[in-house]
N, C-alpha and C. Protein backbone atom coordinates (compact mmCIF):
# COMPACT_ATOMS: atom_id res chain seq x y z
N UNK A 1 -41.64 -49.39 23.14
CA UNK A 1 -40.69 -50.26 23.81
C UNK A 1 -39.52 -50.63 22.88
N UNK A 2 -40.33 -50.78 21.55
CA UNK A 2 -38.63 -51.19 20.79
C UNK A 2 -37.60 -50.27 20.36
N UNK A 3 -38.48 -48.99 20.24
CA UNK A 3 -37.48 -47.10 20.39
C UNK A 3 -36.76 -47.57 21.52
N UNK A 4 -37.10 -47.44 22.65
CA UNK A 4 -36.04 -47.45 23.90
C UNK A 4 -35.36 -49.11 23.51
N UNK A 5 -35.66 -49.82 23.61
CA UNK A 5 -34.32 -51.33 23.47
C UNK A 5 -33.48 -50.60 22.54
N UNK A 6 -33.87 -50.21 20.73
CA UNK A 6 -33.01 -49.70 20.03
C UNK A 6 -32.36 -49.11 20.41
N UNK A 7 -32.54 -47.54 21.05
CA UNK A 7 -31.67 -46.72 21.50
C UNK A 7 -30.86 -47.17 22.33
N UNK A 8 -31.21 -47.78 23.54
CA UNK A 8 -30.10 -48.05 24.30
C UNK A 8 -29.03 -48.82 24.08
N UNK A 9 -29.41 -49.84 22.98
CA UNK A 9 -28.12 -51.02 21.97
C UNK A 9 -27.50 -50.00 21.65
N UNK A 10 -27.71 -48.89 20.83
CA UNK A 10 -27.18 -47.76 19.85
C UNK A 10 -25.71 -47.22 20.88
N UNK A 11 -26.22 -46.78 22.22
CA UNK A 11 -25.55 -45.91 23.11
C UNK A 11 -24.78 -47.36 23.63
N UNK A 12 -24.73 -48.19 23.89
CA UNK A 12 -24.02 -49.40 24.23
C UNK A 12 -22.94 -49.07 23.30
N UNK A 13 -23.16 -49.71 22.10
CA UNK A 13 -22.08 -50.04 20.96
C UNK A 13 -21.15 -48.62 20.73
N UNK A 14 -22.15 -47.91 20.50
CA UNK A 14 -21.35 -46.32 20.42
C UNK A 14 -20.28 -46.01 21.43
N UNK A 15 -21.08 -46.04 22.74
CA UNK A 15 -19.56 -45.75 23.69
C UNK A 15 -19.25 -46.60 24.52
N UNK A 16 -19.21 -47.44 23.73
CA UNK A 16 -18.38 -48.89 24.24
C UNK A 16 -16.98 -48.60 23.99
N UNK A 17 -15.64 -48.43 25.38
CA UNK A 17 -14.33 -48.38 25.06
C UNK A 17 -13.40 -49.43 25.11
N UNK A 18 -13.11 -50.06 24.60
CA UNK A 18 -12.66 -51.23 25.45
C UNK A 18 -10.99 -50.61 25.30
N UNK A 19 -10.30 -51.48 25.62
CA UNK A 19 -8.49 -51.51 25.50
C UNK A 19 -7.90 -51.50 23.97
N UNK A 20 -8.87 -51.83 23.33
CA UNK A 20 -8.28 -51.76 21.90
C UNK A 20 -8.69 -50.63 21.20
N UNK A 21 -9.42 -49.87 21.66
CA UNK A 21 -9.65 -48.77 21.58
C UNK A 21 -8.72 -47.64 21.56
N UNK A 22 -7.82 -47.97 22.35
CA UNK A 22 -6.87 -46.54 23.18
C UNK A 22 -5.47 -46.90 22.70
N UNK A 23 -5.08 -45.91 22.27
CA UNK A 23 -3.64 -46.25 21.82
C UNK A 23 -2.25 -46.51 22.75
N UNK A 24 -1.50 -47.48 22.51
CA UNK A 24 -0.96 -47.20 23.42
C UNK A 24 0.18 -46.48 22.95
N UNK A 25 0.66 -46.09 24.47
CA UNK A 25 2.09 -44.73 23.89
C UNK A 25 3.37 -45.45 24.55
N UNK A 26 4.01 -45.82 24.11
CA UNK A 26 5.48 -46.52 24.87
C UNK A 26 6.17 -45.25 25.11
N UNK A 27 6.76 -46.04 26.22
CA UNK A 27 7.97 -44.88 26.58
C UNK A 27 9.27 -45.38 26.16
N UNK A 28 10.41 -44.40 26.26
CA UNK A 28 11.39 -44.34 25.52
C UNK A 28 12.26 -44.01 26.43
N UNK A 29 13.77 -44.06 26.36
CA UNK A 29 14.35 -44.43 27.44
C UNK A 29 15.17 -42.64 27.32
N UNK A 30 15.77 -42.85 25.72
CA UNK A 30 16.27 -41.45 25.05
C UNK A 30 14.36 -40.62 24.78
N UNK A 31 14.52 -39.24 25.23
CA UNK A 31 13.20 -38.53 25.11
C UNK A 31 14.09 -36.74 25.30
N UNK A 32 13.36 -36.18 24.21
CA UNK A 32 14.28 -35.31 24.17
C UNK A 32 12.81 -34.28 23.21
N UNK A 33 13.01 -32.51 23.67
CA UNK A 33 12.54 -31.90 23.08
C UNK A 33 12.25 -32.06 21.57
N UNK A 34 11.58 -31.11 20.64
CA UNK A 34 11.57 -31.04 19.14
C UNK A 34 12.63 -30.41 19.00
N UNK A 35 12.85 -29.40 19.73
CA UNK A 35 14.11 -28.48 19.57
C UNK A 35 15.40 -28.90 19.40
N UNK A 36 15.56 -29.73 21.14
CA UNK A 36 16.70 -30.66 21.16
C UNK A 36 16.90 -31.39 19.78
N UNK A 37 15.91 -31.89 19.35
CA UNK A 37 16.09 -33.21 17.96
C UNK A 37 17.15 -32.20 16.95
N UNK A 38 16.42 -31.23 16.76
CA UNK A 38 16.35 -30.56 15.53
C UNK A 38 17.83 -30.06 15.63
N UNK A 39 18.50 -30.09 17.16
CA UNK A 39 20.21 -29.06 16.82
C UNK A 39 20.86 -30.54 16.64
N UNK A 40 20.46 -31.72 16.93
CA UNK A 40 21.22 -33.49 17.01
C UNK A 40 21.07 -33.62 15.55
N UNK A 41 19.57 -32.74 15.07
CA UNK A 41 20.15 -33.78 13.51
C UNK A 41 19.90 -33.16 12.34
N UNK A 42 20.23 -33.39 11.27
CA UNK A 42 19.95 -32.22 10.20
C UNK A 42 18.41 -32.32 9.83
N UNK A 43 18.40 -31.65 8.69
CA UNK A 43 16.99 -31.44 8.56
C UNK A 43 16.08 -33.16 8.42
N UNK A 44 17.29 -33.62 7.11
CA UNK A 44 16.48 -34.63 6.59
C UNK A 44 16.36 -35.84 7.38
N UNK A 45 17.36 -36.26 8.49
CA UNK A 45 17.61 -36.70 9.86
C UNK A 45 16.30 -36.36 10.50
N UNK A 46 15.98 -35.21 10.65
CA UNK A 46 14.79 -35.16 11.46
C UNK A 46 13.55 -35.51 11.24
N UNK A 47 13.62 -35.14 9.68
CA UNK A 47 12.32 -35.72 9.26
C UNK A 47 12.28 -36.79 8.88
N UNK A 48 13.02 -38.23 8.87
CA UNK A 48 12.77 -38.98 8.75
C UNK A 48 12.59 -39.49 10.15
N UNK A 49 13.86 -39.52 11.55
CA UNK A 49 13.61 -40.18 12.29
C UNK A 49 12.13 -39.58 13.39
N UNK A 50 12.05 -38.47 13.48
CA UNK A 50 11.07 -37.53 14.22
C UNK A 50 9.93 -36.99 13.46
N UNK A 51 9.79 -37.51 11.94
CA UNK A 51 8.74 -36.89 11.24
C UNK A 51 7.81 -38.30 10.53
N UNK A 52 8.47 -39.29 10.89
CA UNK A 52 8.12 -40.28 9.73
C UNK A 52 8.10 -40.58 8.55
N UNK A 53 9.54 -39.55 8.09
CA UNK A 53 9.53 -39.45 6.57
C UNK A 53 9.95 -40.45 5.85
N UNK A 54 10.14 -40.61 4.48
CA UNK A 54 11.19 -41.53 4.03
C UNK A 54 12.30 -40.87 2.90
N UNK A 55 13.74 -41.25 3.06
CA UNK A 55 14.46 -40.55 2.34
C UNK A 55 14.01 -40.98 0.81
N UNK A 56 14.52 -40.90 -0.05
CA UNK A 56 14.48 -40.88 -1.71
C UNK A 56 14.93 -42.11 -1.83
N UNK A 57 14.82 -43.26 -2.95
CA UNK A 57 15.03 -44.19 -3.09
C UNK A 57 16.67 -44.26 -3.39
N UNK A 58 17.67 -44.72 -3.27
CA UNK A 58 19.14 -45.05 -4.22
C UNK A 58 19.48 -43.85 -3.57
N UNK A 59 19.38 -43.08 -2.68
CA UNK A 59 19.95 -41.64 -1.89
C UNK A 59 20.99 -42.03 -0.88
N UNK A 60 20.74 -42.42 -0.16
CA UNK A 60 21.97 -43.45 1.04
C UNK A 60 23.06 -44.04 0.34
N UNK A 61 24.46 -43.41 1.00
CA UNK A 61 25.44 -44.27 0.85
C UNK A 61 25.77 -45.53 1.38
N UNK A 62 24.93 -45.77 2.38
CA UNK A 62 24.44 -47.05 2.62
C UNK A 62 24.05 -48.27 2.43
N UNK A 63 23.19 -47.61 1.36
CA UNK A 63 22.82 -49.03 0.66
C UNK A 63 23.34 -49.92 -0.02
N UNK A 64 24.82 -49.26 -0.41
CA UNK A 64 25.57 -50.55 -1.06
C UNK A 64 26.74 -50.67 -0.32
N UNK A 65 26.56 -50.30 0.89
CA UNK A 65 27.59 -50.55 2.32
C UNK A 65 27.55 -51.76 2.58
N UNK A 66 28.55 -52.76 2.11
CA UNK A 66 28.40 -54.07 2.51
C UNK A 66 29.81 -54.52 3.67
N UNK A 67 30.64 -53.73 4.18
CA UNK A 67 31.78 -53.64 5.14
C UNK A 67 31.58 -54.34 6.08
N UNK A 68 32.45 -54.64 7.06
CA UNK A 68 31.54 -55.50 8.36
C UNK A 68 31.35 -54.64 9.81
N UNK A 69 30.54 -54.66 9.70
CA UNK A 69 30.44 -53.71 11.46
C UNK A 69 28.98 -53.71 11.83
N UNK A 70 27.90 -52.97 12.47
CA UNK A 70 27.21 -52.46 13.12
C UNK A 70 26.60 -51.29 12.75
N UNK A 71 25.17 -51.25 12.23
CA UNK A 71 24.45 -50.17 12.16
C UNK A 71 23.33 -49.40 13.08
N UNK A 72 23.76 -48.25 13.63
CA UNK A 72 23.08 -47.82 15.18
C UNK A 72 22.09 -46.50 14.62
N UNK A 73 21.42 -46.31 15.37
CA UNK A 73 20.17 -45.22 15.61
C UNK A 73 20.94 -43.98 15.29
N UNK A 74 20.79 -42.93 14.26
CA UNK A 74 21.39 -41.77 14.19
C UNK A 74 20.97 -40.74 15.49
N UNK A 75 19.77 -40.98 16.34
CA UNK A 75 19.10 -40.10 17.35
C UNK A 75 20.16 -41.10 18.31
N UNK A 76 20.33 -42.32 18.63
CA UNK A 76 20.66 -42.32 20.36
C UNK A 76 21.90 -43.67 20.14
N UNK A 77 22.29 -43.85 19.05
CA UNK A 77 23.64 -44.59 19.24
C UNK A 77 23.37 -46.29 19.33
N UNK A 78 21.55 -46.53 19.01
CA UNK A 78 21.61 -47.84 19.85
C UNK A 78 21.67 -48.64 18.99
N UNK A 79 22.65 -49.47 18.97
CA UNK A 79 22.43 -51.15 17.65
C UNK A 79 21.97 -51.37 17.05
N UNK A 80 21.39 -51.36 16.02
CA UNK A 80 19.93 -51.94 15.26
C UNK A 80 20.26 -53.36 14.66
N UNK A 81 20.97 -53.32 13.87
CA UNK A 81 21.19 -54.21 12.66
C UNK A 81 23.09 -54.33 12.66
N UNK A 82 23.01 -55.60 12.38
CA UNK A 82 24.09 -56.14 12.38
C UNK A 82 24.54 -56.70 10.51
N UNK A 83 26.09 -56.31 10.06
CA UNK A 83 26.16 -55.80 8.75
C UNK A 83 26.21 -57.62 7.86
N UNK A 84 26.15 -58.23 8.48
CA UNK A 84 26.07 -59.56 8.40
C UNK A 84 24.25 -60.20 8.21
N UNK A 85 23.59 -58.99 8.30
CA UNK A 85 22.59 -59.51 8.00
C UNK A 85 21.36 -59.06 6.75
N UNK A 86 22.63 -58.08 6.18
CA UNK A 86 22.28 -56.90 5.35
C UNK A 86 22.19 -57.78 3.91
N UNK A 87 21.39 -57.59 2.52
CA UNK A 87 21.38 -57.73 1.88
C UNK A 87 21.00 -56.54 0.53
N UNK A 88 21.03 -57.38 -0.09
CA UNK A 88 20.84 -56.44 -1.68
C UNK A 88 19.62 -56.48 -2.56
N UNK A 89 18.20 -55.88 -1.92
CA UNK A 89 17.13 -55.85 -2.08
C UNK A 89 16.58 -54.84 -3.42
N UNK A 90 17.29 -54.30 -3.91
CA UNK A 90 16.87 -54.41 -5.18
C UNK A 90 16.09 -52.61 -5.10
N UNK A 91 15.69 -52.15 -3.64
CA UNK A 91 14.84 -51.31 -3.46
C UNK A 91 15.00 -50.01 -3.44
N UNK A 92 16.25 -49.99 -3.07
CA UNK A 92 16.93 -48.82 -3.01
C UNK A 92 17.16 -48.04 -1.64
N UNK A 93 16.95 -49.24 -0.70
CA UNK A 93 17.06 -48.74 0.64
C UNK A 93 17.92 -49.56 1.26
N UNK A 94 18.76 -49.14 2.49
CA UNK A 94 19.55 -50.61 3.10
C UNK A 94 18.23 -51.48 3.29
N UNK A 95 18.74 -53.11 3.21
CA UNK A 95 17.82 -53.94 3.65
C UNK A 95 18.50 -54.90 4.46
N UNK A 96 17.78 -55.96 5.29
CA UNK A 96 18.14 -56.74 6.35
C UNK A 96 17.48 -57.64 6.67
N UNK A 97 17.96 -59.01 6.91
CA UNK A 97 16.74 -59.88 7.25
C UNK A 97 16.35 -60.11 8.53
N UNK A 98 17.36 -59.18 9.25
CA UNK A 98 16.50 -59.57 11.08
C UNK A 98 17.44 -58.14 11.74
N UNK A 99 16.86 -57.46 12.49
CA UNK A 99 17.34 -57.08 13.35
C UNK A 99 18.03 -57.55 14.66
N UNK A 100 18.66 -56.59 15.54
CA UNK A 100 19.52 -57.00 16.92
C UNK A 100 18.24 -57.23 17.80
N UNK A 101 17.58 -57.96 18.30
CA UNK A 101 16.33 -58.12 19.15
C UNK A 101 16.64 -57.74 20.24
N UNK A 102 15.60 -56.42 20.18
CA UNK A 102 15.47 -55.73 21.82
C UNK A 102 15.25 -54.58 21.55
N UNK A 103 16.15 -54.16 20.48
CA UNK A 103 16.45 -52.87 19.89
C UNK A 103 15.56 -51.86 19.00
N UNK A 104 14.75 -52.68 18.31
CA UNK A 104 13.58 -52.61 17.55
C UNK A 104 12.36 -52.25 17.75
N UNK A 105 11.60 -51.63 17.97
CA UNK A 105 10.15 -51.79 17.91
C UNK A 105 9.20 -51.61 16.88
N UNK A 106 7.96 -52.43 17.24
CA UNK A 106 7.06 -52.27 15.86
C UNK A 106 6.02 -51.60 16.06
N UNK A 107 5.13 -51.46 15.14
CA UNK A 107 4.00 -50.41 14.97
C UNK A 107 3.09 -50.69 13.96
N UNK A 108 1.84 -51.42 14.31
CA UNK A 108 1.20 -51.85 12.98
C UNK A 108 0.80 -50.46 12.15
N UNK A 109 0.77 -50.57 11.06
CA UNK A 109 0.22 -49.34 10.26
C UNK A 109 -1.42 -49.52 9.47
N UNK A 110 -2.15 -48.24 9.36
CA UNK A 110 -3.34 -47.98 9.01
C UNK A 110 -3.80 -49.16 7.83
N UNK A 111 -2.54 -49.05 6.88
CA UNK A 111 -3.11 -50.02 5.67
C UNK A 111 -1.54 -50.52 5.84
N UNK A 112 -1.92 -51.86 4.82
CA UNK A 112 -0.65 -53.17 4.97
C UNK A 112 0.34 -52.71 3.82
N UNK A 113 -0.44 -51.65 2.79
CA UNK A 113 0.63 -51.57 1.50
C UNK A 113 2.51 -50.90 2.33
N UNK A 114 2.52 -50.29 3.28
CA UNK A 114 3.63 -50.07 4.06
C UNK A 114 4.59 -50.79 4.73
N UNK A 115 3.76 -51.76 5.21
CA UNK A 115 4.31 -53.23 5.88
C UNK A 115 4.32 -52.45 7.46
N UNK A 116 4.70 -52.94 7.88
CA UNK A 116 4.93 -52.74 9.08
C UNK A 116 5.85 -52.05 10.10
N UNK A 117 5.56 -50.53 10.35
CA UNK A 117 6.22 -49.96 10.72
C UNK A 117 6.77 -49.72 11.70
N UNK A 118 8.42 -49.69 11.46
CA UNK A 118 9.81 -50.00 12.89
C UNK A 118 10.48 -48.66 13.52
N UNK A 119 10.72 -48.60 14.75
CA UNK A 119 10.82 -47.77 15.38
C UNK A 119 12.11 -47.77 16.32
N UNK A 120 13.32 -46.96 16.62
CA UNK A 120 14.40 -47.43 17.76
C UNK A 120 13.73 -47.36 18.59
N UNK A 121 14.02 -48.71 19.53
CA UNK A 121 13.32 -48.96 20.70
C UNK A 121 13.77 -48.51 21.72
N UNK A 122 14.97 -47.41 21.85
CA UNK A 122 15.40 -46.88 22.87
C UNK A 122 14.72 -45.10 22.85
N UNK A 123 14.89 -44.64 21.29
CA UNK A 123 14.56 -43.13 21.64
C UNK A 123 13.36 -43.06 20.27
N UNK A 124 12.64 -43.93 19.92
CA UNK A 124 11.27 -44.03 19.44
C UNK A 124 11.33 -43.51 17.46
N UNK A 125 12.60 -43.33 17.39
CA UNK A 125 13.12 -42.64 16.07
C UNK A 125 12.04 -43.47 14.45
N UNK A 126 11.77 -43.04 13.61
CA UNK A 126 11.40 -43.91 12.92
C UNK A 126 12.10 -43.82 11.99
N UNK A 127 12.43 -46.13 11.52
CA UNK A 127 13.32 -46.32 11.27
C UNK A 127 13.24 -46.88 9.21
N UNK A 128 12.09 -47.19 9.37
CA UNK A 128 11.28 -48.06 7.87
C UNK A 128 10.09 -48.59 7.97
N UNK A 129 10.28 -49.67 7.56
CA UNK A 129 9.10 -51.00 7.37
C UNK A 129 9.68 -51.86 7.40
N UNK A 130 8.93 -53.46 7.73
CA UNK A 130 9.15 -54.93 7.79
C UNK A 130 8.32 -55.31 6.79
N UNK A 131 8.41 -56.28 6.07
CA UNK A 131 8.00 -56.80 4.69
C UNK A 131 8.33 -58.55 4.89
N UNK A 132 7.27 -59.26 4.60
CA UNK A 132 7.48 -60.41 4.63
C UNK A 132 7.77 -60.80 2.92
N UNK A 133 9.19 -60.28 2.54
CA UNK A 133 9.12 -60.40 0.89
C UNK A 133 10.89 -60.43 1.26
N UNK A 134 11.54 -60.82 2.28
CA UNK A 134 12.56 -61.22 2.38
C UNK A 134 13.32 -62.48 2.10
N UNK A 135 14.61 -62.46 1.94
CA UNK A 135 15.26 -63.51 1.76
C UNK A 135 14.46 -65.22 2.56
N UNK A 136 13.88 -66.22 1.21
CA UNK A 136 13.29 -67.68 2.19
C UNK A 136 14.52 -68.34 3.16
N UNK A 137 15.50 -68.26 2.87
CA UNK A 137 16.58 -68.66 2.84
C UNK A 137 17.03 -69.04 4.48
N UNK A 138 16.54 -67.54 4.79
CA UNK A 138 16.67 -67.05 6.35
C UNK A 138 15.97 -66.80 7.25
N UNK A 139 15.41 -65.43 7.30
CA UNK A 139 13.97 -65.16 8.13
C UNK A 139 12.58 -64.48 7.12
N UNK A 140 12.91 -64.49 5.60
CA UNK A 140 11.78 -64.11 5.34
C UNK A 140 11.18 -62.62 5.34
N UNK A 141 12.11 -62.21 6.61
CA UNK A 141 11.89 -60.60 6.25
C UNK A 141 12.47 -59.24 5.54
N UNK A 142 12.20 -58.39 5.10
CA UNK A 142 13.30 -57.65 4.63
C UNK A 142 12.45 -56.36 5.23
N UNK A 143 13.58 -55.67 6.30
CA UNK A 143 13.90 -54.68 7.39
C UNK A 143 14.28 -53.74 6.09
N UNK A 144 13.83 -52.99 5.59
CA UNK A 144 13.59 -51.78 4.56
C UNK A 144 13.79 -50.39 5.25
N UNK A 145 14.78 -49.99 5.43
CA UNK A 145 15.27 -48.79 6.27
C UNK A 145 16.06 -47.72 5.73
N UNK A 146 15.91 -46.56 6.27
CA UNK A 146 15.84 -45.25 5.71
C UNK A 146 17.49 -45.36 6.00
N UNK A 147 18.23 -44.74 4.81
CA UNK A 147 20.17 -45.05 5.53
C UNK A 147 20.28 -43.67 6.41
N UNK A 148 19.30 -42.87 6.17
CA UNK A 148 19.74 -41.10 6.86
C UNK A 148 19.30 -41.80 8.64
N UNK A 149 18.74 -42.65 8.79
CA UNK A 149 18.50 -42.68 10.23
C UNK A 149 19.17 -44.03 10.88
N UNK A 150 20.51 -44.01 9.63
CA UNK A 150 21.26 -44.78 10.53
C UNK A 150 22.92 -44.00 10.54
N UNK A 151 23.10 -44.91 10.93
CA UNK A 151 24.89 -44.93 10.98
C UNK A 151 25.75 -45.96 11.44
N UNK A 152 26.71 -46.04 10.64
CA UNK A 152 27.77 -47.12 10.75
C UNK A 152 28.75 -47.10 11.03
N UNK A 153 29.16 -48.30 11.98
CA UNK A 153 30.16 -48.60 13.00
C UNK A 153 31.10 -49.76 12.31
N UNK A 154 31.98 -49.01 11.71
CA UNK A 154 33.03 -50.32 11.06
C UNK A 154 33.67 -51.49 11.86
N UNK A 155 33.86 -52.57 11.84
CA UNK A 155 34.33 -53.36 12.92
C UNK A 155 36.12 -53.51 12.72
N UNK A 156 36.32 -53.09 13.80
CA UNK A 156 37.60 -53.15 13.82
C UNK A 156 38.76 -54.19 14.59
């Protein structure tokens, strides 16, 4: 009798699925072949926004882009970060203490040493990490982003 109770706890817990189980997949508004990606963007473009890569540290002309305007999604044009919110993080990547809200999405990651990984919330591009090692001053966060998967909109 206690073989069968055991076993059947065993087969309970084992294929027990619940909702946290299953990943979820967002949809994206921009959705476009591998192919398509690959003629929109150069190599290293692709592999960062469509591969999850990260460019080289101090590589972006970006990062010491302090001008005033608007920085948008190199895949779909959409807003991210506003140049007013950009700072000088020391890291070698553009940094930011808040994004344009709406525009953004997040993605917890496997382990925390990454922080928390951001995504354009229109065509799913990946964009960096979120780090709670940002400016106290403001929001605390620093938006750590790849400069190849952006681009900038000077304000005129």
């Amino acid at each position: 009798m206690k073989k069968i109770l055991l076993l059947t706890l065993v087969l309970l817990v084992f294929n027990c699925k619940g909702n946290t189980q299953k990943p979820s997949k967002k949809e994206y508004t921009v959705v476009k072949t591998e192919a398509e990606w690959k003629t929109q963007l150069t190599e290293k473009e692709f592999y960062v926004l469509r591969k999850a890569g990260t460019e080289r540290a101090f590589s972006s002309p970006l990062n010491k882009n302090y001008e005033e305007g608007v920085y948008i999604c190199k895949g779909c044009d959409t807003p991210l970060f506003k140049s007013e919110h950009k700072f000088d993080s020391g890291t070698g990547w553009p940094s930011f203490d808040q994004e344009i809200k709406g525009n953004v999405a997040y993605a917890s990651p496997s382990h925390s040493f990454y922080g928390t990984e951001e995504h354009c919330a229109t065509c799913g591009g990946h964009l960096g990490h979120v780090f709670n090692d940002g400016p106290r001053e403001t929001t605390g966060k620093r938006h750590c982003i790849n400069g190849v998967a952006l681009k900038f909109i000077r304000k005129d």
